[in-house]
Protein backbone atom coordinates (compact mmCIF):
# COMPACT_ATOMS: atom_id res chain seq x y z
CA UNK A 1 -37.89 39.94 26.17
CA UNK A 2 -39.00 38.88 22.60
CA UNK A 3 -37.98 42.20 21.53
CA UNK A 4 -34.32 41.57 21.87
CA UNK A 5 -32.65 40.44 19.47
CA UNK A 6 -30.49 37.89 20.87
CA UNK A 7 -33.55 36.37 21.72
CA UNK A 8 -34.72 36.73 18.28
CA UNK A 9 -31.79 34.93 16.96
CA UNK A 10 -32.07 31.90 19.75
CA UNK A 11 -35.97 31.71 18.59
CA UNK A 12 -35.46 31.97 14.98
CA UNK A 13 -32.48 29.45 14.99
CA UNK A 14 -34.63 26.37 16.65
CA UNK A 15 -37.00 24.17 14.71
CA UNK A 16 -40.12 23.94 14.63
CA UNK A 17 -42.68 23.68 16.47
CA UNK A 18 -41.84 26.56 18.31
CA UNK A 19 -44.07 26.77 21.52
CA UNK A 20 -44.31 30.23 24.46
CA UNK A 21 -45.96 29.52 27.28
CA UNK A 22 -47.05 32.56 28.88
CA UNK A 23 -48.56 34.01 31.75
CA UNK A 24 -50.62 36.55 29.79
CA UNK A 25 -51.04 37.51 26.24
CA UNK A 26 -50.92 41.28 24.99
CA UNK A 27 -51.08 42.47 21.62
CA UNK A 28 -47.54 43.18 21.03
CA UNK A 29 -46.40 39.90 22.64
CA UNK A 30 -48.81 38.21 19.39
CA UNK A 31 -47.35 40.15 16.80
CA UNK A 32 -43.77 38.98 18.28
CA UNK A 33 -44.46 35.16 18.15
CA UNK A 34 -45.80 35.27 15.11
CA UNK A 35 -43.22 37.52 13.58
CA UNK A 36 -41.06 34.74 14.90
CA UNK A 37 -42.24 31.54 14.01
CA UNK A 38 -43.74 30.87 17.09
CA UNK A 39 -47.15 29.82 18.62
CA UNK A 40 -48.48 30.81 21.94
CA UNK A 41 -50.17 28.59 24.24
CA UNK A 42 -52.57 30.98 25.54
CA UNK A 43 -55.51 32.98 23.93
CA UNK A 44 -55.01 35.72 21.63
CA UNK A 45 -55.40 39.53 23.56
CA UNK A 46 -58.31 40.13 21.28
CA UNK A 47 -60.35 36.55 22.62
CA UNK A 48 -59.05 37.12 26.16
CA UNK A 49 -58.86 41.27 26.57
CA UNK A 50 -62.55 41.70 26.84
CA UNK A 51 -63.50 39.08 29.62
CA UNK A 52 -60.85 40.91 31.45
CA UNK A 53 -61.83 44.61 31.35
CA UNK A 54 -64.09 44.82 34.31
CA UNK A 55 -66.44 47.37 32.39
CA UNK A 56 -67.57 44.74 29.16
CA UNK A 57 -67.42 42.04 31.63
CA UNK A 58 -70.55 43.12 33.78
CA UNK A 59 -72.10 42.85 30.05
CA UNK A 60 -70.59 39.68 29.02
CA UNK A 61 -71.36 38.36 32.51
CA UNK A 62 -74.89 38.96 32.12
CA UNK A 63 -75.14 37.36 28.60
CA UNK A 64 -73.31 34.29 30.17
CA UNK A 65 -76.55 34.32 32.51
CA UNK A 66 -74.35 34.84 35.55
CA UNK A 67 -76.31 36.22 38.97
CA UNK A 68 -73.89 39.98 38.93
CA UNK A 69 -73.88 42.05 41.90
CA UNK A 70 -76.32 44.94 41.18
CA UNK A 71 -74.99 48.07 40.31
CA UNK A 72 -74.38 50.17 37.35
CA UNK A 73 -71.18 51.39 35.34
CA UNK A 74 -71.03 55.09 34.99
CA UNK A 75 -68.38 57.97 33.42
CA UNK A 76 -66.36 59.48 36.83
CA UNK A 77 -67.38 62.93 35.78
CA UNK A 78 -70.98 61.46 36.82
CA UNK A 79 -70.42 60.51 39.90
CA UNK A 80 -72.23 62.73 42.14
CA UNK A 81 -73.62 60.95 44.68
CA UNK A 82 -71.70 59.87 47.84
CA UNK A 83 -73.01 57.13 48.89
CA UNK A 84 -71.98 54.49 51.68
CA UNK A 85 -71.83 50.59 51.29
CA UNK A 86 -70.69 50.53 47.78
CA UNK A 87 -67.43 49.31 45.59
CA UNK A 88 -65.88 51.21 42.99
CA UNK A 89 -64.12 49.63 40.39
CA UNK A 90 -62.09 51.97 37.85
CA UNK A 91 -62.34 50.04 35.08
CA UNK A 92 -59.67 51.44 32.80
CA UNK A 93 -57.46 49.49 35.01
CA UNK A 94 -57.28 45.88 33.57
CA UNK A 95 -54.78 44.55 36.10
CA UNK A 96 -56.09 42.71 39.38
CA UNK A 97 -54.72 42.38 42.59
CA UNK A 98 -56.83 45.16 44.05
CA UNK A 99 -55.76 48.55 41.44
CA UNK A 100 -58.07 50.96 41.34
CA UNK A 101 -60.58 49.00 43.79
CA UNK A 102 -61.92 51.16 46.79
CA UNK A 103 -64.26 49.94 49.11
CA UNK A 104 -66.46 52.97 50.37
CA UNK A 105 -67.30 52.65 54.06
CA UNK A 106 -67.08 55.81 55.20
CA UNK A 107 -66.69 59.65 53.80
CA UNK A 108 -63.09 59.27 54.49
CA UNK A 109 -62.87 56.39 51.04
CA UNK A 110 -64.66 58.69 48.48
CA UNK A 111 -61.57 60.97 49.53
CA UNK A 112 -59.32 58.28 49.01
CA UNK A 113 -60.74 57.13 46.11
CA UNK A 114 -61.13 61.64 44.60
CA UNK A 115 -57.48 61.57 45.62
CA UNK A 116 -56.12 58.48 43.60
CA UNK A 117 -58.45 59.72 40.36
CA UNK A 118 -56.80 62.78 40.82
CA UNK A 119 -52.94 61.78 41.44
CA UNK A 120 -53.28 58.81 38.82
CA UNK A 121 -55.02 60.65 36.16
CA UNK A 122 -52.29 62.87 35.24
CA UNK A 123 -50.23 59.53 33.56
CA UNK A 124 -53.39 57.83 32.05
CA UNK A 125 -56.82 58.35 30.77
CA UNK A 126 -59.45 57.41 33.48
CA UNK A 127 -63.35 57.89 32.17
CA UNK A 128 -65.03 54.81 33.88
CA UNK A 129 -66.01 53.22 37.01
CA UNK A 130 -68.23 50.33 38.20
CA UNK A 131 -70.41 51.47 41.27
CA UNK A 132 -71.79 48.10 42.89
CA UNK A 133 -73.47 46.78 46.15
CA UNK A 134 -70.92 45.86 48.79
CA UNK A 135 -71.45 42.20 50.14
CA UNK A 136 -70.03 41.18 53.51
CA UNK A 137 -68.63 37.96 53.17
CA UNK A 138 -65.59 36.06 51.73
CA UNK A 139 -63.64 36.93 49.51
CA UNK A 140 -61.97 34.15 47.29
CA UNK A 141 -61.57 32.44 43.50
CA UNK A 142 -62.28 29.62 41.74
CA UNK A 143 -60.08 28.40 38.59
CA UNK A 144 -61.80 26.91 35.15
CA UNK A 145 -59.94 25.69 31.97
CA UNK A 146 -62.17 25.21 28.97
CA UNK A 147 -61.76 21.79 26.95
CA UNK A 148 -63.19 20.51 23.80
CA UNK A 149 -65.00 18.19 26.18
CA UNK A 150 -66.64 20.70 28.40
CA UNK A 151 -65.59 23.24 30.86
CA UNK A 152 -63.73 21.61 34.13
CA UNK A 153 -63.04 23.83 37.41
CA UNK A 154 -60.51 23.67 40.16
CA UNK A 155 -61.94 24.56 43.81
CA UNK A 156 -63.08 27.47 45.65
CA UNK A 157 -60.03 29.37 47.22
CA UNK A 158 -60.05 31.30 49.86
CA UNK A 159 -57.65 34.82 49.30
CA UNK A 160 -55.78 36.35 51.66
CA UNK A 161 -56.35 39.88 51.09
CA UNK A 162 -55.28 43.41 52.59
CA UNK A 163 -52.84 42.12 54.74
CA UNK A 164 -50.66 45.08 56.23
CA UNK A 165 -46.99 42.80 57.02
CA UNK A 166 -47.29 41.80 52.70
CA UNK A 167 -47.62 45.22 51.58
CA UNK A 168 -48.40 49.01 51.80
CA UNK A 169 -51.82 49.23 51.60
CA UNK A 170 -52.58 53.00 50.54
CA UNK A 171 -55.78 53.88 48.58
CA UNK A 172 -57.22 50.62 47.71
CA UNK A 173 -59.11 47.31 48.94
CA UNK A 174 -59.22 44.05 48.20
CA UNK A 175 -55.47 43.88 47.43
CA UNK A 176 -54.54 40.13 46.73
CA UNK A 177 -51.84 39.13 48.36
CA UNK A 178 -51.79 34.87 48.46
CA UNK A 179 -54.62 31.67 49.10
CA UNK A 180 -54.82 29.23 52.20
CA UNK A 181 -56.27 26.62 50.90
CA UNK A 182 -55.64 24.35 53.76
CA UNK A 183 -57.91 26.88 55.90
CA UNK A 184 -61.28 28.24 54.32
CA UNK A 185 -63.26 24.59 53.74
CA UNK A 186 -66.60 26.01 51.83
CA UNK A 187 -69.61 23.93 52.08
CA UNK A 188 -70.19 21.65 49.09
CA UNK A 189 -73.84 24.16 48.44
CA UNK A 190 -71.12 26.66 47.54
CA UNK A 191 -68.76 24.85 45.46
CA UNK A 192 -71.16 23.37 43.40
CA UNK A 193 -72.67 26.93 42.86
CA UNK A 194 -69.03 28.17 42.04
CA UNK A 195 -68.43 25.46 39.49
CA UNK A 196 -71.98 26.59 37.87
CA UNK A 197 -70.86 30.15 37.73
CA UNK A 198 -67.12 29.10 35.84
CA UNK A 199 -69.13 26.28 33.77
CA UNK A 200 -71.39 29.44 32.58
CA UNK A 201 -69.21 31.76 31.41
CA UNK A 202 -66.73 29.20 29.99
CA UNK A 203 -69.49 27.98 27.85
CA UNK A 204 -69.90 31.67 26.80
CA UNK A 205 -65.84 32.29 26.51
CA UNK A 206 -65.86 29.25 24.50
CA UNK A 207 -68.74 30.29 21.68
CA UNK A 208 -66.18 33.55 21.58
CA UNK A 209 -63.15 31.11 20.67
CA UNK A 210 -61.39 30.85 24.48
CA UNK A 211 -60.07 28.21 25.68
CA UNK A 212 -57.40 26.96 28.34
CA UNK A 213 -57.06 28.64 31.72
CA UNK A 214 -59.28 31.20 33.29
CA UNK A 215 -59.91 32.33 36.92
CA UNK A 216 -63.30 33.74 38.53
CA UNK A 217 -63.03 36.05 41.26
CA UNK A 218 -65.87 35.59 43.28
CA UNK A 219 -67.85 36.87 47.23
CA UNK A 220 -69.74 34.43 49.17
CA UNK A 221 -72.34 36.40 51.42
CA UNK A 222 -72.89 35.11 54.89
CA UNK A 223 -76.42 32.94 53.26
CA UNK A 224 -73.65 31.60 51.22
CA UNK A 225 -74.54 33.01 48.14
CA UNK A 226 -71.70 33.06 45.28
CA UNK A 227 -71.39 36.44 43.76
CA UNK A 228 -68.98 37.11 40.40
CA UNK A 229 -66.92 40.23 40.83
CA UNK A 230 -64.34 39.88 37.86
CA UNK A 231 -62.47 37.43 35.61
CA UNK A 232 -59.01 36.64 35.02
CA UNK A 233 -59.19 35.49 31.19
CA UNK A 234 -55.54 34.13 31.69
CA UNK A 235 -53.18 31.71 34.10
CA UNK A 236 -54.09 33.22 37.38
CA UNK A 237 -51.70 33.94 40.82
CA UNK A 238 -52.97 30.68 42.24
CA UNK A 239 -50.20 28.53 39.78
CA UNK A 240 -48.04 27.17 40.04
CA UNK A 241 -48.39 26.39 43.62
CA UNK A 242 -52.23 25.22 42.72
CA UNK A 243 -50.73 22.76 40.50
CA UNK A 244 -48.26 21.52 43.15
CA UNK A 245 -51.43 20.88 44.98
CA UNK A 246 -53.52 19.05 42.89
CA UNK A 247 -50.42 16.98 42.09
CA UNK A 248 -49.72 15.84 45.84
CA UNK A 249 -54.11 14.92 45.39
CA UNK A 250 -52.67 12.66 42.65
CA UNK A 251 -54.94 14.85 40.45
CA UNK A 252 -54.65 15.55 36.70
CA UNK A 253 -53.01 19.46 37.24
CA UNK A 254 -55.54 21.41 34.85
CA UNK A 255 -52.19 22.92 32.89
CA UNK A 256 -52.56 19.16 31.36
CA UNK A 257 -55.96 20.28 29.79
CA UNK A 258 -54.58 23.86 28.91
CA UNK A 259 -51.53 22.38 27.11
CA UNK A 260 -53.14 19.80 25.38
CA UNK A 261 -55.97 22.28 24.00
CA UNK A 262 -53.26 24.54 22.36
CA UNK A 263 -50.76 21.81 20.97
CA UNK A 264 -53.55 20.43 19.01
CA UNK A 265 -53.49 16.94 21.09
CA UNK A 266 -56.23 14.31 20.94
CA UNK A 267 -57.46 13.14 23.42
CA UNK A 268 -60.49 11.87 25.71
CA UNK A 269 -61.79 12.74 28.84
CA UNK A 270 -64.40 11.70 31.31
CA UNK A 271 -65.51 15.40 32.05
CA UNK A 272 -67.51 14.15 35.28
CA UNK A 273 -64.74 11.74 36.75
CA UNK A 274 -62.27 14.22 36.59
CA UNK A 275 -64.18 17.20 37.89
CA UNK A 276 -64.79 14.60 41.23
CA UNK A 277 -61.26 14.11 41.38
CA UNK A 278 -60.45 17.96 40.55
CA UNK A 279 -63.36 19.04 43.60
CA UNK A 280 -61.60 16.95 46.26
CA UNK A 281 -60.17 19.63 49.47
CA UNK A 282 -56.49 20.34 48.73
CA UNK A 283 -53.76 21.07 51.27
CA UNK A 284 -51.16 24.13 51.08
CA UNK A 285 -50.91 28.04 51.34
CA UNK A 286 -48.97 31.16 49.76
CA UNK A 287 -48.24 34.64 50.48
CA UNK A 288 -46.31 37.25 48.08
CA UNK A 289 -44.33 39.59 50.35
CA UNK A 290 -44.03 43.09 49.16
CA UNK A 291 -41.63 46.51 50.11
CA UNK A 292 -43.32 48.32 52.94
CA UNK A 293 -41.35 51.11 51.44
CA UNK A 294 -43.40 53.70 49.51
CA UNK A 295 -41.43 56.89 49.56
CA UNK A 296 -37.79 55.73 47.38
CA UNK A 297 -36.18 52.67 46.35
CA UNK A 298 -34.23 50.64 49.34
CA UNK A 299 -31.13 48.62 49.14
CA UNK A 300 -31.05 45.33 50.50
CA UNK A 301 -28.79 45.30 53.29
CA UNK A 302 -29.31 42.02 54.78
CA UNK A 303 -29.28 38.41 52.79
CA UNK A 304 -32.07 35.70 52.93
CA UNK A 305 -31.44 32.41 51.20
CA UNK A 306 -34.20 31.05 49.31
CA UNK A 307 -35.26 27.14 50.20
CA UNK A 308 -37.05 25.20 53.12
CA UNK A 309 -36.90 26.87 56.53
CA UNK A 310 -37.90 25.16 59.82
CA UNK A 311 -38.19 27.40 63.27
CA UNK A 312 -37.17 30.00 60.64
CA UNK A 313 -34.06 28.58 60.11
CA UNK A 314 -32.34 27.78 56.75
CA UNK A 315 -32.40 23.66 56.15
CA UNK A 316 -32.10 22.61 52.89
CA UNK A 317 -32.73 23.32 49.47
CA UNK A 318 -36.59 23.83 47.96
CA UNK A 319 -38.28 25.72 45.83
CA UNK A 320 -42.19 24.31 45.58
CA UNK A 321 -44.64 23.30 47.63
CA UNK A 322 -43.68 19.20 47.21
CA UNK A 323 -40.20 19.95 48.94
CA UNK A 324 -41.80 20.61 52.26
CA UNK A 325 -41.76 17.52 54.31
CA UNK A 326 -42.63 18.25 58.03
CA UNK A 327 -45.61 20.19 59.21
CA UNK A 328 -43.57 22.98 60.53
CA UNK A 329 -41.52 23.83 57.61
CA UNK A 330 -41.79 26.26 55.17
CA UNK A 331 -40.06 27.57 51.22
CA UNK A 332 -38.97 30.94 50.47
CA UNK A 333 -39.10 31.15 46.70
CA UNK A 334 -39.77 33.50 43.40
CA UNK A 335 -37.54 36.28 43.34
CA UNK A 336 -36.11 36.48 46.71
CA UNK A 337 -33.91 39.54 46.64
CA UNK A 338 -30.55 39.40 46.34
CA UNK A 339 -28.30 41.15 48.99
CA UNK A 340 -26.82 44.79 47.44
CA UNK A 341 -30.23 44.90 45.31
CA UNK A 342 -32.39 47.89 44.85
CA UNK A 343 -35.63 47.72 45.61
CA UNK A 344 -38.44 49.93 43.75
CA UNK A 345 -41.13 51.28 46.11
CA UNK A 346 -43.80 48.42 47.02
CA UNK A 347 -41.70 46.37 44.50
CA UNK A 348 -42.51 42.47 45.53
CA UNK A 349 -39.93 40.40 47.97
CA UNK A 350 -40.60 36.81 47.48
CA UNK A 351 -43.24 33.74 47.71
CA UNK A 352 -43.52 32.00 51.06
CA UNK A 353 -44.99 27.66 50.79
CA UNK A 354 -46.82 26.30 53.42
CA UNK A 355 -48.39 22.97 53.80
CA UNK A 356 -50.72 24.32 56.88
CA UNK A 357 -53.32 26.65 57.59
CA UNK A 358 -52.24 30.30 58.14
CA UNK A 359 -55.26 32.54 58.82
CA UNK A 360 -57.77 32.72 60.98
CA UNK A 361 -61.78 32.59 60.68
CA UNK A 362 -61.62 36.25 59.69
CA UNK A 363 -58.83 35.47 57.37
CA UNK A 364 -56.22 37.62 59.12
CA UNK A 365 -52.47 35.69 59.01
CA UNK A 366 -52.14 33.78 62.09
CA UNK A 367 -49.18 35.42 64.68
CA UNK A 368 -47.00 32.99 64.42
CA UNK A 369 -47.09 33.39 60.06
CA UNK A 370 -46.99 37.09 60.68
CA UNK A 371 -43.66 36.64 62.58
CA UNK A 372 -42.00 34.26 60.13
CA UNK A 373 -43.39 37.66 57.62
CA UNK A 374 -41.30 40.13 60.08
């Protein structure tokens, strides 16, 4: 977008200050806003890139003092043994959501994972791969923002993950495909150990000249330890709908904190009073729906109309999680496709709101959410 130069023109015609907020920073989008006049609020790709590449991370992780899974990172060609109860991270992927993550159970994943390597090598370079204990337990996140005045955290999500109605899951694990945060409560043992683990390495991210938004992907073992897997040294999947959480709490959203650390704001802040108010259970759930379709791109045939739906039915405008009024409703939102679209294979359908819980224990989508899916 801020190559074209329409958009050049709009940028270079308004005054300053000139602020982008953006999702994620990359090299070439900092050379654009600065060739333009313009200041990002986000961290530069060469503060942010390294916390995210899951290969330095296991080393930054361990400077930061944080408890990593044990296991070892090792070059593909090296990877000899076949063993069971492991996960393998290639780690010349620096994109989450699940790419390039395999989770070997059984003989049948190392030929899953020989057969991606093998398929997905031909376009791209891939040398590395984290091999790591596999730890039964629950898989969710935990969101920090680092502040002048110390490091604050969000709370412990629960993800909904590897969910077969949201998307084609073919040769990986651990695919992310939304949060129920109404759902998964997690004793206050393992929040306050989550919060220690985001407090840690923001204290490290910050010595490295990070600050703003960050997220923590994390495992909590059935003795309800709190494992780090990776980091998200950016805004994370949970906004905006976190924020339209935290602001039905009556909570400071931490975007506040992130915006007023890059527009050079002062300001105070009670670090402990707002942490309280920032740990308090919040209400609300999301799912990203994806194309089932794998083989070619589909046309959209039918038409869906984005807003609030009750009984599945269409009944009024709506477009965040604050528009939903009644316990039964629900918002279709974020790209919903347009009728006489194409569709790329796997290509992603839409956001669906919910002010309920919608998995079960085991963190499978409850029947009735699985239908409204269908």
């Amino acid at each position: 977008i801020l190559s074209d130069k329409a958009v050049q023109e709009y940028l270079k015609s308004l005054p300053q200050p000139k602020w982008l907020l953006v999702y994620k920073t990359t090299e070439i989008v900092d050379r654009l806003a600065e060739e333009l006049g313009c200041k990002i609020i986000g961290n530069r790709a060469d503060v942010r890139d390294p916390y995210e590449d899951k290969r330095q991370f296991r080393v930054l992780g361990k400077e930061a003092g944080l408890p990593m899974v044990e296991g070892e990172t090792v070059r593909i060609s090296e990877l000899t043994e076949r063993r069971l109860g492991v996960v393998l991270q290639l780690t010349d992927y620096s994109r989450g959501g699940g790419v390039g993550t395999f989770f070997i159970k059984t003989m049948g994943d190392w030929y899953k994972f020989d057969e991606f390597v093998k398929r997905r090598g031909k376009k791209r370079r891939l040398e590395w791969v984290n091999v790591t204990r596999f730890i039964e337990g629950i898989q969710a996140s935990i969101t920090g923002c680092v502040t002048r005045h110390g490091v604050l955290t969000g709370v412990l999500q629960g993800q909904i993950v590897d969910q077969p109605e949201l998307a084609a899951l073919t040769s990986r694990s651990g695919v992310w495909l939304g949060h129920d945060w109404s759902g998964q409560r997690f004793s206050e043992q393992v929040q306050l150990q989550a919060e220690k683990l985001v407090r840690d390495l923001g204290t490290h991210m910050a010595k490295r000249g990070y600050k703003g938004i960050f997220g923590m992907d994390v495992v909590v073992d059935q003795k309800d330890g709190v494992y780090p897997i990776e980091c998200n040294s950016r805004y994370t999947g949970a906004f905006p709908t976190y924020t339209w959480a935290s602001l039905k709490n009556g909570e400071i959203p931490l975007d506040v904190w992130h915006l007023l650390e890059f527009m050079d704001v002062a300001y105070e802040m009670d670090v402990d009073k707002i942490q309280e108010q920032n740990r308090q259970p919040k209400t609300g759930a999301q799912i990203l729906m994806h194309s089932l379709e794998l083989g070619s791109s589909v046309r959209v045939e039918g038409n869906v109309k984005p807003g609030v739906y009750r009984d599945n039915n269409w009944v009024r405008e709506g477009w965040n999680l604050l528009h939903i009024q009644e316990p039964g409703e629900f918002v279709v939102t974020d790209g919903v496709p347009l009728q006489g679209a194409t569709l790329k294979p796997a290509e992603r359908l839409g956001r669906l709101l919910f002010n309920r819980v919608i998995v079960d224990q085991g963190g499978r989508l409850l029947p009735e959410i699985r239908e409204v899916v269908r």
